[in-house]
PDB file of N, CA and C in Angstrom:
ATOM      1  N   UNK A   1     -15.881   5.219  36.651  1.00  0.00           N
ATOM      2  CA  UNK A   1     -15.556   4.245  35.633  1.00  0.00           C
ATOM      3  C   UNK A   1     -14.156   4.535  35.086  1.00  0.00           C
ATOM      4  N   UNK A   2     -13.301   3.600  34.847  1.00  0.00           N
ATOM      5  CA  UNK A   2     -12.122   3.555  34.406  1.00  0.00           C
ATOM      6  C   UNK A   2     -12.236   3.831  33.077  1.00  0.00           C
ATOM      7  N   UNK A   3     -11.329   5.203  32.251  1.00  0.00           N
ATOM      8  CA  UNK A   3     -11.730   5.320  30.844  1.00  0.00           C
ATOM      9  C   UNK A   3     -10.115   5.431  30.518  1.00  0.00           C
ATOM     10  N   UNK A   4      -9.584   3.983  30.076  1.00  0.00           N
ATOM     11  CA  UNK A   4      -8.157   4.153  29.530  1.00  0.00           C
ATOM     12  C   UNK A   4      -7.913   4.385  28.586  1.00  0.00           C
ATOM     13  N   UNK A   5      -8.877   4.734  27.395  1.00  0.00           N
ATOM     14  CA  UNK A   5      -8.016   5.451  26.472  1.00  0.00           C
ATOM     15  C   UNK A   5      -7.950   7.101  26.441  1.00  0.00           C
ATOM     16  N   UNK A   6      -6.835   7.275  25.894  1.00  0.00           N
ATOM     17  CA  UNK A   6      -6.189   8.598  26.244  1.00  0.00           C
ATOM     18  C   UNK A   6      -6.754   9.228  24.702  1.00  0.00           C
ATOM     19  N   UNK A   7      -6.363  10.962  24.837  1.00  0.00           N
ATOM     20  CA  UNK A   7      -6.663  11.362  23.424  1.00  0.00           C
ATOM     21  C   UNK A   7      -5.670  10.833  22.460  1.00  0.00           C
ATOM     22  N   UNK A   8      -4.708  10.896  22.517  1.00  0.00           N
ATOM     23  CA  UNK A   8      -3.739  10.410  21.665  1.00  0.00           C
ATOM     24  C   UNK A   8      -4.047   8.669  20.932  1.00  0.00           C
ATOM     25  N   UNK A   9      -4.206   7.553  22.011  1.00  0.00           N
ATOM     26  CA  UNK A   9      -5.327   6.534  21.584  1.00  0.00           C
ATOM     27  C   UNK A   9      -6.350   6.439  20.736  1.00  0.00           C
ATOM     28  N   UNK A  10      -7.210   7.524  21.382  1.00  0.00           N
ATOM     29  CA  UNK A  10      -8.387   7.664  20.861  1.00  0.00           C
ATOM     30  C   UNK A  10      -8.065   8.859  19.235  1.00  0.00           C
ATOM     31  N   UNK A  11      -7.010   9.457  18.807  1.00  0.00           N
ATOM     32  CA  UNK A  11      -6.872   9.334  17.581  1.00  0.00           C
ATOM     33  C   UNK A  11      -5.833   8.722  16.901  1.00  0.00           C
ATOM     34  N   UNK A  12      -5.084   7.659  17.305  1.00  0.00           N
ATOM     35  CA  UNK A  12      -4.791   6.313  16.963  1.00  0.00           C
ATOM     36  C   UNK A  12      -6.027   5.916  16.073  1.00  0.00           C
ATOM     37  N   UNK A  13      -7.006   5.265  17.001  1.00  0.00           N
ATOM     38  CA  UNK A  13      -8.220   4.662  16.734  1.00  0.00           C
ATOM     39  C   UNK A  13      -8.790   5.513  15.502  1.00  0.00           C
ATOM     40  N   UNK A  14      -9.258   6.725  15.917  1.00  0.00           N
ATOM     41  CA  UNK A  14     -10.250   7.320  14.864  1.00  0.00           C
ATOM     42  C   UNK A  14      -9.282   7.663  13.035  1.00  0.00           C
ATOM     43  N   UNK A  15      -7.884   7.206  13.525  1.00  0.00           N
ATOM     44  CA  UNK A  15      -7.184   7.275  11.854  1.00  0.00           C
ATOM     45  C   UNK A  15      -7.111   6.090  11.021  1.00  0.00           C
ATOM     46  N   UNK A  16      -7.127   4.835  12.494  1.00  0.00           N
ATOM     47  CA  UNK A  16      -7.491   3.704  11.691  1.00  0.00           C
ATOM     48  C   UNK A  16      -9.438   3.483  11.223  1.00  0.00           C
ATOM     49  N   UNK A  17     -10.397   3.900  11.639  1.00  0.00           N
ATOM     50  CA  UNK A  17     -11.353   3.699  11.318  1.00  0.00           C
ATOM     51  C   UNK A  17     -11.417   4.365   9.830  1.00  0.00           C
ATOM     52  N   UNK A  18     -11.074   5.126   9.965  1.00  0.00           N
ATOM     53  CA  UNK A  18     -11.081   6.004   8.710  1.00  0.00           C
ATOM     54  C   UNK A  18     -10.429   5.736   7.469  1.00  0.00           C
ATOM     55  N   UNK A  19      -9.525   4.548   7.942  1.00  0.00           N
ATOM     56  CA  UNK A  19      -8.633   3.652   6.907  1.00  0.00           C
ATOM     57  C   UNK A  19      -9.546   2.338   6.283  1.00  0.00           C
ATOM     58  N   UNK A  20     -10.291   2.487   7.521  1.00  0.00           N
ATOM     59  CA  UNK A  20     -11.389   0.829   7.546  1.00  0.00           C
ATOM     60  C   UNK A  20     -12.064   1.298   6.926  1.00  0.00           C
ATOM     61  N   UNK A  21     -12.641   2.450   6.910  1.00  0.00           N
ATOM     62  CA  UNK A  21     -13.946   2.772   6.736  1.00  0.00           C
ATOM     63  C   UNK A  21     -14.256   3.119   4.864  1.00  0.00           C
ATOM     64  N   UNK A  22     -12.555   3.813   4.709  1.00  0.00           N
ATOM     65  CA  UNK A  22     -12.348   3.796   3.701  1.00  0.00           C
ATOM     66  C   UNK A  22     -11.925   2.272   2.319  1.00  0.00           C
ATOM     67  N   UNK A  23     -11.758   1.770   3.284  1.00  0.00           N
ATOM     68  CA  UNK A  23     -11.122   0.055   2.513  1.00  0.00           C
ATOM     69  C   UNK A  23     -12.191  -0.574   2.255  1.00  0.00           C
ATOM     70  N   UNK A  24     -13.263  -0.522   3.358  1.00  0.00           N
ATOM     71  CA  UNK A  24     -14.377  -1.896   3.086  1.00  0.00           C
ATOM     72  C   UNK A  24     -15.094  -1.492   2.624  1.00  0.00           C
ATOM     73  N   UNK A  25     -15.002  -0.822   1.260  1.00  0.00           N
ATOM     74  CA  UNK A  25     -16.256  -1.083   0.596  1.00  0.00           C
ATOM     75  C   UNK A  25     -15.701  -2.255  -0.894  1.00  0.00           C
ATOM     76  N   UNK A  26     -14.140  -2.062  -1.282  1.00  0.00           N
ATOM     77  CA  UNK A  26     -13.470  -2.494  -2.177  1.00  0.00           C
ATOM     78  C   UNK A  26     -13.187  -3.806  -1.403  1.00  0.00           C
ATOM     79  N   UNK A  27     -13.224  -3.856  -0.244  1.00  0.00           N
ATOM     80  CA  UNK A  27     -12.794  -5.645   0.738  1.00  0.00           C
ATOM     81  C   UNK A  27     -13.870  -6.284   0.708  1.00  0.00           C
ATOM     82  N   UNK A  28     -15.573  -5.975   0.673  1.00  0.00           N
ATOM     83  CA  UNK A  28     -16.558  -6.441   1.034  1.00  0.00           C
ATOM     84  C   UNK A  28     -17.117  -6.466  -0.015  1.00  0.00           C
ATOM     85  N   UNK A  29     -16.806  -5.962  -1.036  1.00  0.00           N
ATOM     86  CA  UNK A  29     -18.019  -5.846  -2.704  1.00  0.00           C
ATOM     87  C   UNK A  29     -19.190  -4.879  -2.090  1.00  0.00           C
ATOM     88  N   UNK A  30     -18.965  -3.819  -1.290  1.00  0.00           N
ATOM     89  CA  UNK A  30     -20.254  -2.984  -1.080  1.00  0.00           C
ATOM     90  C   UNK A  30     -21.251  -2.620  -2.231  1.00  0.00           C
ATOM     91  N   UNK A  31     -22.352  -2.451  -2.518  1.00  0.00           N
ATOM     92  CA  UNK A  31     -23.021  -1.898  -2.974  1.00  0.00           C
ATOM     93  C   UNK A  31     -23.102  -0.401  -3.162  1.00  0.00           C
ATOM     94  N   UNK A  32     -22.888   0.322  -4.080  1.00  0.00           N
ATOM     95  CA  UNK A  32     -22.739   1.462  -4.275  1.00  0.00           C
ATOM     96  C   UNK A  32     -22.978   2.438  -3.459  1.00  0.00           C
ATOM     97  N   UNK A  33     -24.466   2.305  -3.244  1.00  0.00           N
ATOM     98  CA  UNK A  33     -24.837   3.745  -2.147  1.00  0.00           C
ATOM     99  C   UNK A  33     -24.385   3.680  -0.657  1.00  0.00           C
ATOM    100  N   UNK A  34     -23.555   1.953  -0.497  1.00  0.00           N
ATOM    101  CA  UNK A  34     -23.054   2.018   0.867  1.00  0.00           C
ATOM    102  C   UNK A  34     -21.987   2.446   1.062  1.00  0.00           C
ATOM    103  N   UNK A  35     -20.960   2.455  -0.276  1.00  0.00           N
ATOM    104  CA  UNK A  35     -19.464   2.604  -1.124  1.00  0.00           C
ATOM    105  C   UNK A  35     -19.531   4.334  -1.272  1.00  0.00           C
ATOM    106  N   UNK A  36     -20.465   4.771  -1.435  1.00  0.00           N
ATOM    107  CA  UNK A  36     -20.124   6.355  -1.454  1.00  0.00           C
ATOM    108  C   UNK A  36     -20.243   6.854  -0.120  1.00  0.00           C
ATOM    109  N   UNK A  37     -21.745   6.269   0.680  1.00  0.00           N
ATOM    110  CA  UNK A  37     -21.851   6.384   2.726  1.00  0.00           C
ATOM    111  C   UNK A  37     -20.375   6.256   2.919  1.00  0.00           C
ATOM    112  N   UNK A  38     -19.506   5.008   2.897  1.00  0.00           N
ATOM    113  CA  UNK A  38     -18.264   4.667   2.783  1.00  0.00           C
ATOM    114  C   UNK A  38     -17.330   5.886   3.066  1.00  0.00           C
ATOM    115  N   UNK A  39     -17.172   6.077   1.498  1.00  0.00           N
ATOM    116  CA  UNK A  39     -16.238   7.397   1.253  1.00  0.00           C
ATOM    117  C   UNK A  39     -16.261   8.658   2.084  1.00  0.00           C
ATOM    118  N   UNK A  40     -17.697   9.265   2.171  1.00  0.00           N
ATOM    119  CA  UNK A  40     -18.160   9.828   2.410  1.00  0.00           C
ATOM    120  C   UNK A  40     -17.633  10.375   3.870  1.00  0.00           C
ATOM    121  N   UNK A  41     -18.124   9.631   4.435  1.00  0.00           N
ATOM    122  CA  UNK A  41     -17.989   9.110   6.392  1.00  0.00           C
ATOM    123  C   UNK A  41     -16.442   9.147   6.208  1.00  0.00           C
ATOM    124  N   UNK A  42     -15.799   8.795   5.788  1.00  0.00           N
ATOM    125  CA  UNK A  42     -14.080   8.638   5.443  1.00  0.00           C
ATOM    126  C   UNK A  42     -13.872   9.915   5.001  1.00  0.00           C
ATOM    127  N   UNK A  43     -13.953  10.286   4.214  1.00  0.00           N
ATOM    128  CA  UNK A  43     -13.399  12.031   4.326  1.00  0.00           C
ATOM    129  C   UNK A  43     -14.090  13.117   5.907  1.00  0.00           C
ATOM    130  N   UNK A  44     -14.965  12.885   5.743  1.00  0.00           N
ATOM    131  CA  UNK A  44     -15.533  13.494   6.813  1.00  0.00           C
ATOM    132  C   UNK A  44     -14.680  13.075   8.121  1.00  0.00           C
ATOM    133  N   UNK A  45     -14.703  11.982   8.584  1.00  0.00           N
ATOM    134  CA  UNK A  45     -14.027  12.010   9.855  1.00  0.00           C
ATOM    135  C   UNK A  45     -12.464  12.001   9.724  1.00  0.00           C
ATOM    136  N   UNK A  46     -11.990  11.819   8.340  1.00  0.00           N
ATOM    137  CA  UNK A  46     -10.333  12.412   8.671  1.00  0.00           C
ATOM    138  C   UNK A  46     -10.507  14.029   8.777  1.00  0.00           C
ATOM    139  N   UNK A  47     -11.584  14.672   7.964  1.00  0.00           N
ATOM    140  CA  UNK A  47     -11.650  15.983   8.557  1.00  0.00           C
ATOM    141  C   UNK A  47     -11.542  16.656   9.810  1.00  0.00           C
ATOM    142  N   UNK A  48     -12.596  16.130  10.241  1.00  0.00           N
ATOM    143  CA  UNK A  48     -12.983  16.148  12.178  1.00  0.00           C
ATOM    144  C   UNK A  48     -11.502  15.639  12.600  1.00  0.00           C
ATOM    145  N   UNK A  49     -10.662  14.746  12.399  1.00  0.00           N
ATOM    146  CA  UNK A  49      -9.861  14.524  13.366  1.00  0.00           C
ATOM    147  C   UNK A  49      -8.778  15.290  12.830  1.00  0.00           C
ATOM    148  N   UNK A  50      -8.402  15.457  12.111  1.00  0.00           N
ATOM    149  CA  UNK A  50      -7.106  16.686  11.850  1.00  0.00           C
ATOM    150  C   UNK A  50      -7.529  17.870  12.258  1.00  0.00           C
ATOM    151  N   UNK A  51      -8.639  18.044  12.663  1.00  0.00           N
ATOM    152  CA  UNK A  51      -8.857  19.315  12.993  1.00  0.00           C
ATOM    153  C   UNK A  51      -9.056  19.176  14.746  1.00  0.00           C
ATOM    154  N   UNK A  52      -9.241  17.810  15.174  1.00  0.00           N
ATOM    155  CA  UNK A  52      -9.316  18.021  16.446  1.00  0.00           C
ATOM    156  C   UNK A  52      -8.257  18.687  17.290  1.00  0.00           C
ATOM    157  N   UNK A  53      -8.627  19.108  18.385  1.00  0.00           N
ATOM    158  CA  UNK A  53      -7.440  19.503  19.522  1.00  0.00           C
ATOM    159  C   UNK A  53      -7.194  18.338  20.386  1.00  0.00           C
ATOM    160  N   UNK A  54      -6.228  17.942  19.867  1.00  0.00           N
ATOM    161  CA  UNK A  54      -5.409  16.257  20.156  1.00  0.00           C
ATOM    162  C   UNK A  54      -4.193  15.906  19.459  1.00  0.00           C
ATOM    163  N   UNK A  55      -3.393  15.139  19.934  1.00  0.00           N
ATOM    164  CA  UNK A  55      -2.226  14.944  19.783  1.00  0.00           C
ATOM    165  C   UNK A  55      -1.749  14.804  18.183  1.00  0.00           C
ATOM    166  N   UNK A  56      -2.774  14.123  17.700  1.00  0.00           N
ATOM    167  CA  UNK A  56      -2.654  13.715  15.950  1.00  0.00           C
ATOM    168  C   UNK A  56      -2.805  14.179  15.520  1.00  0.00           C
ATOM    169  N   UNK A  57      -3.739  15.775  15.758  1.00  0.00           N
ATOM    170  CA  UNK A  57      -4.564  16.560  14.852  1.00  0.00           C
ATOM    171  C   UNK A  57      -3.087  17.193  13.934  1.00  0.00           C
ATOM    172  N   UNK A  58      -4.040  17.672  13.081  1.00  0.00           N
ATOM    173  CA  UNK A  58      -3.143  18.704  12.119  1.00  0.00           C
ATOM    174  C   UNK A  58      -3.216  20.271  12.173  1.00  0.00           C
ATOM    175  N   UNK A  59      -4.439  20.373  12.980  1.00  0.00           N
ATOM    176  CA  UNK A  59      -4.480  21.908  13.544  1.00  0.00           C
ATOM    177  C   UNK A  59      -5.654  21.618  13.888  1.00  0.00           C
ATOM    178  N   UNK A  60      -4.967  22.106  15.728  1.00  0.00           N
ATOM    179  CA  UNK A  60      -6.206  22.135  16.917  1.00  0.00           C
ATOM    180  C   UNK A  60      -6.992  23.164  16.423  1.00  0.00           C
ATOM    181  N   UNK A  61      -8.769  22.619  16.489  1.00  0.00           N
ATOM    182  CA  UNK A  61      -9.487  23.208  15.989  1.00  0.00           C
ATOM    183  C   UNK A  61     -10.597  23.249  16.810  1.00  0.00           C
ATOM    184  N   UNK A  62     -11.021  21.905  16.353  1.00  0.00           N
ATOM    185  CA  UNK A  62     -12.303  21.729  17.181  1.00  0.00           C
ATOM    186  C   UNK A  62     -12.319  20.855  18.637  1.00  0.00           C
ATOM    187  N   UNK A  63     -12.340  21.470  19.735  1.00  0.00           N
ATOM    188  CA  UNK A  63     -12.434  20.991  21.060  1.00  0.00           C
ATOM    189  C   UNK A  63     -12.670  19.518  21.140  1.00  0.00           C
ATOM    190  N   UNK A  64     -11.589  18.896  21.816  1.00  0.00           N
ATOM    191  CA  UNK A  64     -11.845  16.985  22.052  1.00  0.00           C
ATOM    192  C   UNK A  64     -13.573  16.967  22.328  1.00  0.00           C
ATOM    193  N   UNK A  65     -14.226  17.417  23.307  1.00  0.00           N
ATOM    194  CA  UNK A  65     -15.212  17.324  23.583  1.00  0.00           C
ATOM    195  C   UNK A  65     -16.721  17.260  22.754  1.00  0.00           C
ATOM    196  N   UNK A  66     -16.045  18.260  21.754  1.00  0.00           N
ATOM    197  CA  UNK A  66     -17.024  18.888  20.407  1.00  0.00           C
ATOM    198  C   UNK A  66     -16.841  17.467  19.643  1.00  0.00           C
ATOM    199  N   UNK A  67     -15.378  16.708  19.586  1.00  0.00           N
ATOM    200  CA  UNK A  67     -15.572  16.008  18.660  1.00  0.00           C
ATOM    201  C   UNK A  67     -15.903  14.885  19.426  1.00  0.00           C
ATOM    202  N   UNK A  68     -16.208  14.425  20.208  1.00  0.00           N
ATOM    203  CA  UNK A  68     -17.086  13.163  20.912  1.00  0.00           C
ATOM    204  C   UNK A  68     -18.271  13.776  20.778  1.00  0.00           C
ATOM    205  N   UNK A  69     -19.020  14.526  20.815  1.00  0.00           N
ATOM    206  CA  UNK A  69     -20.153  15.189  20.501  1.00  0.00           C
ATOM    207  C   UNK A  69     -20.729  14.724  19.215  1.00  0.00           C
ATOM    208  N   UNK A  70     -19.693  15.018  18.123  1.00  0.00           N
ATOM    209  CA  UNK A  70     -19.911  14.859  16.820  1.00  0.00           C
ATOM    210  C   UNK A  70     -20.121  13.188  16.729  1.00  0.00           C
ATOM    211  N   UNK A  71     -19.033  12.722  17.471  1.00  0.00           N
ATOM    212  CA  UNK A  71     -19.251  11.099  17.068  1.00  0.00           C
ATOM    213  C   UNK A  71     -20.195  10.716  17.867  1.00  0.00           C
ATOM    214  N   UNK A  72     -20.898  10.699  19.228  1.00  0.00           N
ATOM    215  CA  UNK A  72     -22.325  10.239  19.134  1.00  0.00           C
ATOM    216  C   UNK A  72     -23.281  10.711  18.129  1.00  0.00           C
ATOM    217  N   UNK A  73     -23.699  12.021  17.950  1.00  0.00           N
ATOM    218  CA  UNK A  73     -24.729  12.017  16.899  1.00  0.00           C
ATOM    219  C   UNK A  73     -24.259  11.209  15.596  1.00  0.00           C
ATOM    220  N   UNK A  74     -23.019  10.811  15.185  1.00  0.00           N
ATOM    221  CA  UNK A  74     -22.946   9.746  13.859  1.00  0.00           C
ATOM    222  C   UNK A  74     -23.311   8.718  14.732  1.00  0.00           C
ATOM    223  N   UNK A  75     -23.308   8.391  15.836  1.00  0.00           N
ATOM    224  CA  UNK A  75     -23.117   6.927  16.142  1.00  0.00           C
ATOM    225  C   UNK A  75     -24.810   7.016  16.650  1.00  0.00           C
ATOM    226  N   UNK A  76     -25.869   7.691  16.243  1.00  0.00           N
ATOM    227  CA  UNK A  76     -27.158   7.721  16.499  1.00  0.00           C
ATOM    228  C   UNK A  76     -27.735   7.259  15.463  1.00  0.00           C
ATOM    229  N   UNK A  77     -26.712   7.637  14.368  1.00  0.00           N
ATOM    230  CA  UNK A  77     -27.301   7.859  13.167  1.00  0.00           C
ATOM    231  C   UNK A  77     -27.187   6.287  12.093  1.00  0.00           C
ATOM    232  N   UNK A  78     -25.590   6.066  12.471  1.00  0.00           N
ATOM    233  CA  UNK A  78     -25.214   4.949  11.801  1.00  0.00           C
ATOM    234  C   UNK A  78     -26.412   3.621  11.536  1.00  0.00           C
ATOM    235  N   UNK A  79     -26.731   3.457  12.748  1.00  0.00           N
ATOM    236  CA  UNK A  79     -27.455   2.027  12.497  1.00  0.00           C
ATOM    237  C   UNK A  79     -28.556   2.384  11.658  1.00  0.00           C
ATOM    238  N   UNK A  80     -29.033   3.274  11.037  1.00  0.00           N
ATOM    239  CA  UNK A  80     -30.288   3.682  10.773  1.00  0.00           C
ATOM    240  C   UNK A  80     -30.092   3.659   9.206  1.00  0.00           C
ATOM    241  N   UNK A  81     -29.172   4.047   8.747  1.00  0.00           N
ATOM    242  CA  UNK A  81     -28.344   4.269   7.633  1.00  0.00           C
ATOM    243  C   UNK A  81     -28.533   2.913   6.553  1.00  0.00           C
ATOM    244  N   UNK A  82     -28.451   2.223   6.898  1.00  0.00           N
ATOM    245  CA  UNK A  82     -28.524   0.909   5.783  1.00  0.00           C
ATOM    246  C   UNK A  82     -29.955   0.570   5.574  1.00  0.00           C
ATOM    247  N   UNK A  83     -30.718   1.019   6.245  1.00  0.00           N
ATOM    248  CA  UNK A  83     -32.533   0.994   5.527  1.00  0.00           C
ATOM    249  C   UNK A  83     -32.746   1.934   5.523  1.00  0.00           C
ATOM    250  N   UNK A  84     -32.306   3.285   5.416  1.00  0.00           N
ATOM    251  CA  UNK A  84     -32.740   4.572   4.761  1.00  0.00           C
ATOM    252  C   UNK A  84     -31.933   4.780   3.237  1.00  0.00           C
ATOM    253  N   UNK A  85     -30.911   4.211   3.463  1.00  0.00           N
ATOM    254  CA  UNK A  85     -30.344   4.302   1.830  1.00  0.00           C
ATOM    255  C   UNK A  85     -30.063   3.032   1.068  1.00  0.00           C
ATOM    256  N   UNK A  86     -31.472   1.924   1.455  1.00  0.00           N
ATOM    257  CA  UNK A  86     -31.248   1.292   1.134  1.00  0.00           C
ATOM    258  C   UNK A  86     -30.635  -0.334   0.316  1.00  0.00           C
ATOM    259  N   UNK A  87     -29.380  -0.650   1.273  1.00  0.00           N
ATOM    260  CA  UNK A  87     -28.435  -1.419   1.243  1.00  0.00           C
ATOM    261  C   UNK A  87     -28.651  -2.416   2.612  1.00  0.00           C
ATOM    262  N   UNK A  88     -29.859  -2.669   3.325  1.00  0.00           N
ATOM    263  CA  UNK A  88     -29.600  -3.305   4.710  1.00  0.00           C
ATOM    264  C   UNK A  88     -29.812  -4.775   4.070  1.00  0.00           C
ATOM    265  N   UNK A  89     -30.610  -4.633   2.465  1.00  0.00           N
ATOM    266  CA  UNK A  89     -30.593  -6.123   2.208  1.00  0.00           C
ATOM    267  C   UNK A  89     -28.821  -6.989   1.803  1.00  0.00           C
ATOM    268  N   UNK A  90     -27.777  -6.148   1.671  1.00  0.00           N
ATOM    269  CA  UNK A  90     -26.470  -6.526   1.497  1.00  0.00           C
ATOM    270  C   UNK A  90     -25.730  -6.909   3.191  1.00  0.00           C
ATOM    271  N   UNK A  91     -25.995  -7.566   3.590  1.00  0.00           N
ATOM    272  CA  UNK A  91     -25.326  -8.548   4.400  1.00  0.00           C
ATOM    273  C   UNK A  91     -24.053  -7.453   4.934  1.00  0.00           C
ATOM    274  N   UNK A  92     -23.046  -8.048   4.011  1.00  0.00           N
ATOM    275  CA  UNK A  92     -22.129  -7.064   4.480  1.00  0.00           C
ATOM    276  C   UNK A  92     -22.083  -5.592   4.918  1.00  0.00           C
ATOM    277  N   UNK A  93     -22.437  -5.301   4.187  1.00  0.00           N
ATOM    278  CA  UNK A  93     -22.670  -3.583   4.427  1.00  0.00           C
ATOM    279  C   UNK A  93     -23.276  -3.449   5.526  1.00  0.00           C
ATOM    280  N   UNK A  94     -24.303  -4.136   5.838  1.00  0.00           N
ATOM    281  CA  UNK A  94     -25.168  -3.385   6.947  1.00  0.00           C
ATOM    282  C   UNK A  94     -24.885  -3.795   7.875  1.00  0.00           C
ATOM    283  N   UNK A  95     -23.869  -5.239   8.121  1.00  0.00           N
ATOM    284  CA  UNK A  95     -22.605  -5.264   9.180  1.00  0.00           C
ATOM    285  C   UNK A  95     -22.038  -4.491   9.381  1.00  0.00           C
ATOM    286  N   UNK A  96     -21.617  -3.920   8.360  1.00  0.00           N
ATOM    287  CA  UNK A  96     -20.247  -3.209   9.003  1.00  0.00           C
ATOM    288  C   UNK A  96     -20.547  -1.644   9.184  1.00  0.00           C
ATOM    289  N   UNK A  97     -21.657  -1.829   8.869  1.00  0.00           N
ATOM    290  CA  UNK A  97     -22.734  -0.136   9.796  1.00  0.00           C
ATOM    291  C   UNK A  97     -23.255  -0.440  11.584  1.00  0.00           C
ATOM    292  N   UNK A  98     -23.552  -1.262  11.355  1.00  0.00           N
ATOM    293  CA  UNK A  98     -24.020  -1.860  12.896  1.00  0.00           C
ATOM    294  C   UNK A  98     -22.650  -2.164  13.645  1.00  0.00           C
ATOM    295  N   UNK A  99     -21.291  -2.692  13.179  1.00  0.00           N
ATOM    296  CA  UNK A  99     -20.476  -3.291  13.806  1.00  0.00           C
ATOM    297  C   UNK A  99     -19.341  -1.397  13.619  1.00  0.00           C
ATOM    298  N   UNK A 100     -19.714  -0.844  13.446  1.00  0.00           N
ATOM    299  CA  UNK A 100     -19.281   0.785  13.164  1.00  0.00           C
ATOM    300  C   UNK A 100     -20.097   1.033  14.626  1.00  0.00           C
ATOM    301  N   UNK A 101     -20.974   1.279  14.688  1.00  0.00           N
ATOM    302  CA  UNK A 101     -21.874   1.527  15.587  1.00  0.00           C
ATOM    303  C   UNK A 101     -21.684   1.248  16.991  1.00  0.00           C
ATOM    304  N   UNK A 102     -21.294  -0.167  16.904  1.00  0.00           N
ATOM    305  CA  UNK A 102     -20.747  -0.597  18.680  1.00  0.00           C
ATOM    306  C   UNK A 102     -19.442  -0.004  18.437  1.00  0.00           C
ATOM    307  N   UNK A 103     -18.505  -0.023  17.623  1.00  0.00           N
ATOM    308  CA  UNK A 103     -17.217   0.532  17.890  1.00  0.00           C
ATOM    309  C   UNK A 103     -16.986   1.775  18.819  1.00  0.00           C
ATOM    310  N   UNK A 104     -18.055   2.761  17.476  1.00  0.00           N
ATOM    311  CA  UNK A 104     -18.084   4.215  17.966  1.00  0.00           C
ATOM    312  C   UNK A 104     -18.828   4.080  19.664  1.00  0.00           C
ATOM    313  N   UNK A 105     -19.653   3.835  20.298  1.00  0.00           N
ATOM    314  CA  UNK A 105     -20.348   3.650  21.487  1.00  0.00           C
ATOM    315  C   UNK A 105     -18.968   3.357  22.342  1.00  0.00           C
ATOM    316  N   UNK A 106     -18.346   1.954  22.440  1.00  0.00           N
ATOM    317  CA  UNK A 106     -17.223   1.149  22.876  1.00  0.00           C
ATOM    318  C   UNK A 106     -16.058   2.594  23.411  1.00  0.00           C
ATOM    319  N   UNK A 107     -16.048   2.795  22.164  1.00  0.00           N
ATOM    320  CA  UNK A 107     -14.891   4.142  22.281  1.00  0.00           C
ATOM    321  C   UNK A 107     -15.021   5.340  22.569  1.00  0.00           C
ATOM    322  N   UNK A 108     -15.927   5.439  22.570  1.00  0.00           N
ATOM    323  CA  UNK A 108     -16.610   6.877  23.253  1.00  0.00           C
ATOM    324  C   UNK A 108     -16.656   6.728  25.112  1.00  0.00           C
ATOM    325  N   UNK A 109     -17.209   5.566  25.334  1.00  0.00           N
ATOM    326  CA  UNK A 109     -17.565   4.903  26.524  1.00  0.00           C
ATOM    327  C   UNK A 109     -16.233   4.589  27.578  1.00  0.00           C
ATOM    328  N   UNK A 110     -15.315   4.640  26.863  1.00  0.00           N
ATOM    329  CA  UNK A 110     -13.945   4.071  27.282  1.00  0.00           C
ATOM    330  C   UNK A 110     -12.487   5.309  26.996  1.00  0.00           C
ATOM    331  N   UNK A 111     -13.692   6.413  26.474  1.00  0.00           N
ATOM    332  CA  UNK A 111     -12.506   7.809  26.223  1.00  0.00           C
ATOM    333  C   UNK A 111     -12.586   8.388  27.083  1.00  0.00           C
ATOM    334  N   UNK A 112     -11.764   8.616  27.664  1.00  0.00           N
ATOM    335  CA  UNK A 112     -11.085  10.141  28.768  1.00  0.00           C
ATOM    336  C   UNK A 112     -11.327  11.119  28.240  1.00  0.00           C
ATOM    337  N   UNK A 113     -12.260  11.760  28.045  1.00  0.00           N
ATOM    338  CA  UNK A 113     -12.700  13.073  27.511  1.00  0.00           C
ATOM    339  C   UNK A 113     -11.993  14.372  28.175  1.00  0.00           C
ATOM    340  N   UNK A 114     -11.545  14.226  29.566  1.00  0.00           N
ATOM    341  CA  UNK A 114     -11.050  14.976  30.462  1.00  0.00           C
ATOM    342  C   UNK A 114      -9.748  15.212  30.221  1.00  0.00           C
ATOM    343  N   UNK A 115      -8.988  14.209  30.163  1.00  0.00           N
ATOM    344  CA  UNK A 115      -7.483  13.666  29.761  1.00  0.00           C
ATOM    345  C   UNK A 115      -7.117  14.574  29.356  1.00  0.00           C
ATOM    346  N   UNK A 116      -6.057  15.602  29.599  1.00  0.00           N
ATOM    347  CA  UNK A 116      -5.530  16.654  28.600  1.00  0.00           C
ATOM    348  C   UNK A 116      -3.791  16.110  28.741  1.00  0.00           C
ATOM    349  N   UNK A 117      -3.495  15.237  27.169  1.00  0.00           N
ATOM    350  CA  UNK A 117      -2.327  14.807  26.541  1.00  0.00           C
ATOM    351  C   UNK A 117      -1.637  15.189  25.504  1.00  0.00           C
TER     352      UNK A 117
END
């Protein structure tokens, strides 16, 4: 299978999610406990990626591999998230957990894990 994005791409991508991830809760009127998930998930994965070993990081840390690791188990987890903390009745929110969800899959699916850039 053809996997064109490169690491450097692929933390392109994971600095803008983390921009998204951080914005839509103030763009969408989230509901609180989805607005802190929000935040939350947003500090956390600018963590993971400054620390990845990849072109963007801020100090190679944790192995590209470790951190596709890390993002399937969130991306196991995500869809599950808006009826365990209760927000799946907010429309928005629990879009943009499910539409988080194919992203992370999409990009995982389409990363060069091998790629050393």
């Amino acid at each position: 299978m053809n996997r064109p994005i490169s690491p450097r791409l692929h933390g392109v991508l994971d600095y803008a999610t983390v921009v998204t991830t951080a914005a839509a809760p103030q763009l969408f009127g989230f509901p609180e406990s989805a607005s802190r998930l929000c935040y939350t998930l947003a500090g956390g994965y600018l963590g993971l990626s400054a620390l990845t070993d990849y072109p963007l990081s801020v100090k190679r840390v944790v192995p590209f591999k470790a951190h596709g690791a890390a993002e399937a188990v969130s991306g196991l987890a995500l869809p599950a998230l808006p009826w365990a903390l209760g927000f799946a009745g907010h429309r928005g929110a629990r879009n943009f957990f499910l539409g988080l969800t194919a992203v992370t899959f999409v990009v995982a699916a389409l990363t060069d894990w091998d790629k050393d850039d």
